[in-house]
N, C-alpha and C. Protein backbone atom coordinates (compact mmCIF):
# COMPACT_ATOMS: atom_id res chain seq x y z
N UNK A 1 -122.43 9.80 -22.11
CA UNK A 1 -123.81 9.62 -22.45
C UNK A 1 -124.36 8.45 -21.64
N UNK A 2 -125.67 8.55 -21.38
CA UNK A 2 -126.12 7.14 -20.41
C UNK A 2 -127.07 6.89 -21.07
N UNK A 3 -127.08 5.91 -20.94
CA UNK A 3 -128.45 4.83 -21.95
C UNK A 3 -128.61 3.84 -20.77
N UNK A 4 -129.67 2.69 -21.07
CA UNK A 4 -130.37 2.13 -19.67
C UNK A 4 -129.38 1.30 -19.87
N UNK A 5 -128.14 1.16 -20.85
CA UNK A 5 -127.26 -0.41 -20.54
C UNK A 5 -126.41 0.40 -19.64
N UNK A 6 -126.05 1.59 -19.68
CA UNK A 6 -124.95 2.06 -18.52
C UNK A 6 -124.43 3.49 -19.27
N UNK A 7 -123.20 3.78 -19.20
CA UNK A 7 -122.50 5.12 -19.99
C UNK A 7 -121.55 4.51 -21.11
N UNK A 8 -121.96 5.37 -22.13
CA UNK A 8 -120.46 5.24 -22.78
C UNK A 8 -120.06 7.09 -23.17
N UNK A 9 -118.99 6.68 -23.78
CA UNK A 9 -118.51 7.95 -24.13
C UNK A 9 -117.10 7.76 -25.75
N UNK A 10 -117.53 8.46 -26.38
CA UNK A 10 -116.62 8.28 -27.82
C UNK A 10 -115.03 9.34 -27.35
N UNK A 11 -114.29 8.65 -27.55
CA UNK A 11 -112.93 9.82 -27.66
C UNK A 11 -111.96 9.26 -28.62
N UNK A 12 -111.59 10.11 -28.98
CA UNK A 12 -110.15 10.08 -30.40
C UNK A 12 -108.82 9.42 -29.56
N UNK A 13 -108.14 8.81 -30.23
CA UNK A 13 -106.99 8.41 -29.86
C UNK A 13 -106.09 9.70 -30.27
N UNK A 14 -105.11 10.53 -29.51
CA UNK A 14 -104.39 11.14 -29.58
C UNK A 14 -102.92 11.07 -29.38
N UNK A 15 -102.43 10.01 -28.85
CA UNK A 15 -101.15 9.86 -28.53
C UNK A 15 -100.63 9.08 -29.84
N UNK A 16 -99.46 9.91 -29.70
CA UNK A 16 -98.65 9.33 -31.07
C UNK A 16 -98.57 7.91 -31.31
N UNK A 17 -98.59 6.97 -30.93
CA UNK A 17 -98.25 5.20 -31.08
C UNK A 17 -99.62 4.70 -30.77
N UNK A 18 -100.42 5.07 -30.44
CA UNK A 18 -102.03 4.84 -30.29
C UNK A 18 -102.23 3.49 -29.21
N UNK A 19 -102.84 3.10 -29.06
CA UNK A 19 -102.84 1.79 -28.08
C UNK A 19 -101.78 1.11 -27.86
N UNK A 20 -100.70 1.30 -28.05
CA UNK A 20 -99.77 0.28 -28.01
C UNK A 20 -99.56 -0.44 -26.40
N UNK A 21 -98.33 -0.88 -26.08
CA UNK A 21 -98.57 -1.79 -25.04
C UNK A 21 -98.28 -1.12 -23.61
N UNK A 22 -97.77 0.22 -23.77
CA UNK A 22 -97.43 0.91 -22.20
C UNK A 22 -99.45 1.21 -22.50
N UNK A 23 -99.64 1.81 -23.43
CA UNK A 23 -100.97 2.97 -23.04
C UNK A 23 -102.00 2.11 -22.44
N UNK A 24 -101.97 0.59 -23.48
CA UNK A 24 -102.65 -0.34 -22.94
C UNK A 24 -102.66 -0.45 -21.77
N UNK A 25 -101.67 -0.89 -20.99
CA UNK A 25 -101.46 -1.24 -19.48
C UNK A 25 -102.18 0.01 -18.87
N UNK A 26 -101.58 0.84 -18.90
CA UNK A 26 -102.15 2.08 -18.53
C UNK A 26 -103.98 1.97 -18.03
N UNK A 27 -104.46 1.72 -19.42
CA UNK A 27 -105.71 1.76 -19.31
C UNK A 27 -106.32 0.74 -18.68
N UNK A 28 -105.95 -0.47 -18.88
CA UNK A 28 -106.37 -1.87 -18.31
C UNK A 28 -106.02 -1.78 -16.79
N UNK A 29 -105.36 -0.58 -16.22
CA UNK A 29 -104.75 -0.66 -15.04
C UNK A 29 -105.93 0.36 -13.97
N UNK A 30 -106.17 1.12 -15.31
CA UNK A 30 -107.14 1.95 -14.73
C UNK A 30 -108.44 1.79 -14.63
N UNK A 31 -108.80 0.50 -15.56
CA UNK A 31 -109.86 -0.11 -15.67
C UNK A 31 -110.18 -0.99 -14.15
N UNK A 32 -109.36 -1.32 -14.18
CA UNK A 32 -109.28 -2.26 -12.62
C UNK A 32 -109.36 -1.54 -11.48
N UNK A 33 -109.38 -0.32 -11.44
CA UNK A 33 -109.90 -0.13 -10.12
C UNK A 33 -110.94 0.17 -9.90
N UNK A 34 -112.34 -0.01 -10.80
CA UNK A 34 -113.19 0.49 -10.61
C UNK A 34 -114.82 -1.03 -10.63
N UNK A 35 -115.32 -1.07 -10.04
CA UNK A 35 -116.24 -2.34 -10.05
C UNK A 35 -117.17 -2.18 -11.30
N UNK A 36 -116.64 -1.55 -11.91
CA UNK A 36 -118.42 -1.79 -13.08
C UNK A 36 -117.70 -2.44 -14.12
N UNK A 37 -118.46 -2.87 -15.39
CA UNK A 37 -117.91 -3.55 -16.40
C UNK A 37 -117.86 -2.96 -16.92
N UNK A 38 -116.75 -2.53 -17.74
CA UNK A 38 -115.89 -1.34 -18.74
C UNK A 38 -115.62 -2.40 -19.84
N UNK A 39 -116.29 -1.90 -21.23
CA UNK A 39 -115.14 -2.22 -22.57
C UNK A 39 -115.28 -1.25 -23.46
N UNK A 40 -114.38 -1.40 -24.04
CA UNK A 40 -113.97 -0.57 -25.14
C UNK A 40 -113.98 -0.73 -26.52
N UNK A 41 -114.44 0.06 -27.42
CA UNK A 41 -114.84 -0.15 -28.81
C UNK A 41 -114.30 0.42 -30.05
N UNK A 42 -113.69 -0.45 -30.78
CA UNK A 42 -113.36 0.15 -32.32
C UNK A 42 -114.34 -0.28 -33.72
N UNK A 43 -115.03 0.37 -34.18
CA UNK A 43 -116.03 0.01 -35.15
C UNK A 43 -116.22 -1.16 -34.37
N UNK A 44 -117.23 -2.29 -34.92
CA UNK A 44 -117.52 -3.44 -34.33
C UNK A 44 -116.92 -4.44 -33.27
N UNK A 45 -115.84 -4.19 -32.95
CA UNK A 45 -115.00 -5.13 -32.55
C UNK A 45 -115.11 -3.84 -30.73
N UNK A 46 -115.41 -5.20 -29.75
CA UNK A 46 -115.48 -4.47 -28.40
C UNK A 46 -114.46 -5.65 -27.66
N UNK A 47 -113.70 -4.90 -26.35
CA UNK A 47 -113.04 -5.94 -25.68
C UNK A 47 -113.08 -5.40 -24.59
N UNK A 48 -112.70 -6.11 -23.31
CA UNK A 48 -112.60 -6.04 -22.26
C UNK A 48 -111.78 -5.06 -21.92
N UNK A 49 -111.83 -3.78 -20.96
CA UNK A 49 -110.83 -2.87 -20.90
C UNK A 49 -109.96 -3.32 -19.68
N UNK A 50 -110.16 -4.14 -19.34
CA UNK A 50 -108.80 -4.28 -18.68
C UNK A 50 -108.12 -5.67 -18.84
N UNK A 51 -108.24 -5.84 -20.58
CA UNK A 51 -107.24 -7.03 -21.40
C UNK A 51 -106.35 -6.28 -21.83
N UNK A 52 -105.08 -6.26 -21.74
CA UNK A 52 -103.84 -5.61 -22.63
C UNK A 52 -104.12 -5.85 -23.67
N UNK A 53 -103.61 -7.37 -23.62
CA UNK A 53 -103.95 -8.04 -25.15
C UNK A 53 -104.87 -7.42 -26.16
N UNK A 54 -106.50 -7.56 -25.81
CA UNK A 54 -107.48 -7.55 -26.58
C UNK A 54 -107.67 -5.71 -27.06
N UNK A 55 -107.12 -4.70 -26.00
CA UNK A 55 -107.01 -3.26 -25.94
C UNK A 55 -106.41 -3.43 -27.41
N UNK A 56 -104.64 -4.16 -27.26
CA UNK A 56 -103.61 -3.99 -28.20
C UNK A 56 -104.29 -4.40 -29.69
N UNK A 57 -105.35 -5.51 -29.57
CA UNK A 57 -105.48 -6.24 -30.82
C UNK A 57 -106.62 -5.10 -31.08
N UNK A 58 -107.07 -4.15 -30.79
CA UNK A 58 -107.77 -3.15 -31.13
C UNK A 58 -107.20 -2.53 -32.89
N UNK A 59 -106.11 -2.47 -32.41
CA UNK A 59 -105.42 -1.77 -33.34
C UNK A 59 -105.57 -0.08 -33.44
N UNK A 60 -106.05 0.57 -32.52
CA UNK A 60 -106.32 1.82 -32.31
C UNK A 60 -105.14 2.74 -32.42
N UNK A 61 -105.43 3.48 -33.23
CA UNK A 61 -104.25 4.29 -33.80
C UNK A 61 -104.23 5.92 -33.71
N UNK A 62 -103.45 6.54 -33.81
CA UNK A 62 -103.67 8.54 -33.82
C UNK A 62 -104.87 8.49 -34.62
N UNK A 63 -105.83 9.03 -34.13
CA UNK A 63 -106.96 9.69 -34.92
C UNK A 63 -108.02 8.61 -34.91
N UNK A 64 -108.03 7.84 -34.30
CA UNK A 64 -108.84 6.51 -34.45
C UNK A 64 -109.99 7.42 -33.20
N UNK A 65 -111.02 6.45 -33.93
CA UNK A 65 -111.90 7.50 -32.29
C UNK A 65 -112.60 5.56 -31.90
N UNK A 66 -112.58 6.05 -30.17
CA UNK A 66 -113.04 4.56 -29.88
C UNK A 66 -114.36 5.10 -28.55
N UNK A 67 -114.79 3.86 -28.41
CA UNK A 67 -116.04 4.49 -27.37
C UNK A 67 -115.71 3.17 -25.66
N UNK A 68 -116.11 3.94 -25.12
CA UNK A 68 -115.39 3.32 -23.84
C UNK A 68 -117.25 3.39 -23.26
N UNK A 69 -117.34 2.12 -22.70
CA UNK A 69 -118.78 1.74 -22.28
C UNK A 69 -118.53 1.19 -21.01
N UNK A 70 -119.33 1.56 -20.02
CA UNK A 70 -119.42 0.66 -18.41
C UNK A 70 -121.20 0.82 -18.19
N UNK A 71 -120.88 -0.39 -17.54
CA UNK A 71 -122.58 -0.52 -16.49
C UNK A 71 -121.53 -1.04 -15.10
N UNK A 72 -122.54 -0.27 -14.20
CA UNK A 72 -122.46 -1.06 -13.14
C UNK A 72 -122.15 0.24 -12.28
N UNK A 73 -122.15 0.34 -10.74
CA UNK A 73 -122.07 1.15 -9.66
C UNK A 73 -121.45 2.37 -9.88
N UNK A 74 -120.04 1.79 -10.13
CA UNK A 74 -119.31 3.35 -10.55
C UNK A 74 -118.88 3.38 -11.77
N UNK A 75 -119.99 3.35 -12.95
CA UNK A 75 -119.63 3.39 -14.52
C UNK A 75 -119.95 4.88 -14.77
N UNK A 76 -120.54 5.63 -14.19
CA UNK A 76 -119.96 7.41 -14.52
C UNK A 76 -118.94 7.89 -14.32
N UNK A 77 -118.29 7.31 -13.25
CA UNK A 77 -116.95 7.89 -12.65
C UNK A 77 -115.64 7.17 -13.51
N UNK A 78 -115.86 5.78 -14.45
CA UNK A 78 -114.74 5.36 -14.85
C UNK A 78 -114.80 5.87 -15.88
N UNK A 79 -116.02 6.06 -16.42
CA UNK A 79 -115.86 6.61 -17.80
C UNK A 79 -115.35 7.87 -18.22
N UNK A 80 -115.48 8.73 -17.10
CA UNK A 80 -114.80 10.10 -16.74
C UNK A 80 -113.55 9.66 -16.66
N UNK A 81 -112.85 8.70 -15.83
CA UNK A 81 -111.60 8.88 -15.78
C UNK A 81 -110.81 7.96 -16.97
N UNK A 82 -111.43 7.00 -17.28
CA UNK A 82 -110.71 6.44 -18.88
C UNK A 82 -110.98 7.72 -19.73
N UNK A 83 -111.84 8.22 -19.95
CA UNK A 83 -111.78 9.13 -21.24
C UNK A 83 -110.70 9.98 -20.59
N UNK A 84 -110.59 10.74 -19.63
CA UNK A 84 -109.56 11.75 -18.92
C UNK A 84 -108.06 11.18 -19.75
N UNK A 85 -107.87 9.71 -19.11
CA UNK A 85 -106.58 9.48 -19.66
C UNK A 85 -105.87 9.01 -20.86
N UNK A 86 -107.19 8.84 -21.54
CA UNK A 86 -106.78 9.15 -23.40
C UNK A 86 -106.75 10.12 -23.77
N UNK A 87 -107.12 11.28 -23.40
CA UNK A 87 -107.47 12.48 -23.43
C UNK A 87 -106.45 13.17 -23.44
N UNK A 88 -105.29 12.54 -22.42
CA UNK A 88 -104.22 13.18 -21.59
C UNK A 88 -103.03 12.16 -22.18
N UNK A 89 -103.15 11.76 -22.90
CA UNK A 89 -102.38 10.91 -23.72
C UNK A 89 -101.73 9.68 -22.99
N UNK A 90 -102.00 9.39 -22.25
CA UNK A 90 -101.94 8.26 -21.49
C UNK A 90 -100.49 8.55 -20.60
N UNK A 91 -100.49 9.94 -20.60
CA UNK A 91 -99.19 10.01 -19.72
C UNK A 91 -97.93 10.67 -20.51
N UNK A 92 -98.61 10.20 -21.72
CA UNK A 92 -97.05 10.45 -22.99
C UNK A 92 -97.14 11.91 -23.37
N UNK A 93 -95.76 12.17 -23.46
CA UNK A 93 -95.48 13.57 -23.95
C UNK A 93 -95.97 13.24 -25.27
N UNK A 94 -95.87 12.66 -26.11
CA UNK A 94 -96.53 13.18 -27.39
C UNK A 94 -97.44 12.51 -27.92
């Protein structure tokens, strides 16, 4: 969805262990290659998507739904590809 602050997009946590500290990396890894400002949201609480830490202190769990927000140059294209790889379970078979 785009609004004049930039895109976000809502997706469910699906992988069995939910944010924990590989998926984190994962995402914070994928967050970094892209120049726009990406964070990520659980009810009120937003953090930087490419903090492990602050991802982990999310507490995002199976079934949790979180919203992934960017502004900036290429914030359509990250938001496509962060949602892609929660989507895709961050890699994990289950």
């Amino acid at each position: 969805m785009s609004t004049d602050e930039g895109f976000s997009q809502s997706v469910e946590i699906v992988n069995k262990r939910g944010l924990h500290a590989r998926a984190s990396a994962r995402l914070a890894k994928e967050a970094g290659r892209f120049g726009a400002n990406i964070t990520v949201c659980k009810s009120d609480t937003c953090v930087t998507a490419t903090s492990i830490m602050g991802l982990m202190m999310l507490g995002a769990a199976k079934g949790d739904t979180v919203v992934v927000r960017a502004a900036g140059g290429d914030a359509e294209q990250a938001i496509e590809d962060i949602t892609q790889l929660i989507e895709d379970r961050f890699g994990e078979t289950e």
